[in-house]
Protein backbone atom coordinates (compact mmCIF):
# COMPACT_ATOMS: atom_id res chain seq x y z
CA UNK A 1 38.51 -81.40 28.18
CA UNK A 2 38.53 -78.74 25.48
CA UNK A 3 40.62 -77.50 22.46
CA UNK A 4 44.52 -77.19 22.83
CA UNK A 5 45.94 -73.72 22.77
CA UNK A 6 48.09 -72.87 19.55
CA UNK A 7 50.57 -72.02 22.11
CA UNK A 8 50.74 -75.69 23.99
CA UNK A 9 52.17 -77.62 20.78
CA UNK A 10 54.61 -76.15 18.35
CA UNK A 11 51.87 -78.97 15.76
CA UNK A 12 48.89 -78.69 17.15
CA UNK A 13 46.36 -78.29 14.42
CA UNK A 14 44.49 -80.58 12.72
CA UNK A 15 44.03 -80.67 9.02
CA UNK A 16 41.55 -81.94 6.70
CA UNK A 17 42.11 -82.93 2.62
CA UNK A 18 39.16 -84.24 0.76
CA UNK A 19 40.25 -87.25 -1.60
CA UNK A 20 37.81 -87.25 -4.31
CA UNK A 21 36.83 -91.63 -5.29
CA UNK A 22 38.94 -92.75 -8.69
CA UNK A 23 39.65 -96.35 -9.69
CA UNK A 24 36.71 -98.24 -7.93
CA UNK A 25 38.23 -96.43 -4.46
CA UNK A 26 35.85 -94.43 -3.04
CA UNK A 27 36.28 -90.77 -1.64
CA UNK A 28 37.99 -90.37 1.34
CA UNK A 29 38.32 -87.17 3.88
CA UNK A 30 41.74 -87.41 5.31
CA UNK A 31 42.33 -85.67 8.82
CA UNK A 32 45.97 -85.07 9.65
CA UNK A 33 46.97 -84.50 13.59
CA UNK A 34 49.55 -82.42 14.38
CA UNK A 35 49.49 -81.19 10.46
CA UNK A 36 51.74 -78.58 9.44
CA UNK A 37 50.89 -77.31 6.11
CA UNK A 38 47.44 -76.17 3.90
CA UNK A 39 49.01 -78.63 1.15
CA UNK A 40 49.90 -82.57 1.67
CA UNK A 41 50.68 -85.05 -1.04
CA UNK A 42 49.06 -88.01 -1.16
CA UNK A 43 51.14 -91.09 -2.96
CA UNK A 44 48.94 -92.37 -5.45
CA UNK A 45 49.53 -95.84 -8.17
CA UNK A 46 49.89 -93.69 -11.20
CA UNK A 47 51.16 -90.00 -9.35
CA UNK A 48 51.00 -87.79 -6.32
CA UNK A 49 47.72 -86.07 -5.46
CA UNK A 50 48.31 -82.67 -4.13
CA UNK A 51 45.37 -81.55 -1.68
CA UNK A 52 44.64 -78.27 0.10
CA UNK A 53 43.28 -78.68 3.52
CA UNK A 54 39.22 -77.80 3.61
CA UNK A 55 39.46 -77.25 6.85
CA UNK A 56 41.42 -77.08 9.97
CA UNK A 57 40.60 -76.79 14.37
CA UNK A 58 43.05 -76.60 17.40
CA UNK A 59 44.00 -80.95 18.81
CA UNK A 60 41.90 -81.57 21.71
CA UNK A 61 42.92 -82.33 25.53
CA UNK A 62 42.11 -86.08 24.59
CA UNK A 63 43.87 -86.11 21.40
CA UNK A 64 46.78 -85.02 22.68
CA UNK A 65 47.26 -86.79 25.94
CA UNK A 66 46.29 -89.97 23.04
CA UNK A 67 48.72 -89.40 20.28
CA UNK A 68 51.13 -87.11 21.72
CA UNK A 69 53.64 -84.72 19.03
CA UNK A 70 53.45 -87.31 16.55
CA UNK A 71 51.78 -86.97 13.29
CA UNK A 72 48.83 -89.14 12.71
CA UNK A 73 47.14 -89.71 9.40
CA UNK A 74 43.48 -90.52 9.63
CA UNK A 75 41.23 -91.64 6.73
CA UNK A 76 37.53 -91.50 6.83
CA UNK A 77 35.29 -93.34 4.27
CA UNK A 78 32.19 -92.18 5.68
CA UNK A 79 31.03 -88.95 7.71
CA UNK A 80 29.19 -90.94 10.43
CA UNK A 81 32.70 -92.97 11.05
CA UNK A 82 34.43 -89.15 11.36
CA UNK A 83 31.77 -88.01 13.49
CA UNK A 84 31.80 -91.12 15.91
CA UNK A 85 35.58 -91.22 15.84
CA UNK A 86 35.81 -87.00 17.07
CA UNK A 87 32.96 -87.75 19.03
CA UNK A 88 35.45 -90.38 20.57
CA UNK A 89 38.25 -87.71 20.88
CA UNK A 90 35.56 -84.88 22.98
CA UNK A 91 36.11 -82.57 19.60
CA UNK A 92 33.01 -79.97 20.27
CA UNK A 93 29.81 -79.94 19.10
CA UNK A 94 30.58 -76.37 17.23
CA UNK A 95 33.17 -77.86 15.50
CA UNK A 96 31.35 -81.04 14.62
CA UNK A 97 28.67 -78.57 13.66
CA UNK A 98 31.13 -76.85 10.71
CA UNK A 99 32.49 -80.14 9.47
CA UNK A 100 29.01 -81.06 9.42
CA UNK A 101 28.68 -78.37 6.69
CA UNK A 102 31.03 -79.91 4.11
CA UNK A 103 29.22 -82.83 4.12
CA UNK A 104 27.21 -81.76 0.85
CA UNK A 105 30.45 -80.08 -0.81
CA UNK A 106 32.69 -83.34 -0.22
CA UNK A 107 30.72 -86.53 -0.73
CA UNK A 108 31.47 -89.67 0.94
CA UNK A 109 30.03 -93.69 0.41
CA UNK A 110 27.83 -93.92 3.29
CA UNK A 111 27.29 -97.30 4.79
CA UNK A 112 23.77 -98.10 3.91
CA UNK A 113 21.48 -100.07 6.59
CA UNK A 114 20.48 -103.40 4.97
């Protein structure tokens, strides 16, 4: 169960957008299946957010067979919770590896043990 082919899907990347926290909301990392675009905008209260993707990897076998074509939005208060959740969806350990890395450049709340 690997990464899809660009060639399977006419949408079958997955995108990334950092939301940074504002108004007592924290920071969010939103993941996009079947994205289309390095740019989405994000409906905000007061106006749109436009984001540029941080990063972006191939849908696995698993997504796929999952969610199908359709677009899925994703959001992702924490990194653990994104980890877990592509651990969930066989995404590979290199890729886990290189979102790992953007860990320090886009900061997330982290649940804290109690």
């Amino acid at each position: 169960m690997g990464i899809m082919n660009s060639t399977d899907f006419t949408l079958s990347m997955v995108y990334y957008y950092y939301l940074p926290a504002f108004d007592n909301k924290p920071a969010e990392v939103i993941e996009v299946l079947h994205g289309d675009n390095l740019f989405v905008q994000v409906p905000l209260r007061d106006e749109d957010k436009r984001l540029r993707s941080f990063y972006q990897r191939p849908l696995t076998v698993k997504e796929v067979e999952n969610f199908g074509k359709r677009q899925v939005w994703q959001i992702f208060t924490s990194w653990q919770e994104l980890e877990d959740d592509h651990t969930r969806w066989n995404v590979p350990e290199p890729v886990l590896s290189e979102l790992r890395m953007y860990q320090t450049d886009y900061l997330l709340t982290e649940a804290i043990a109690v």
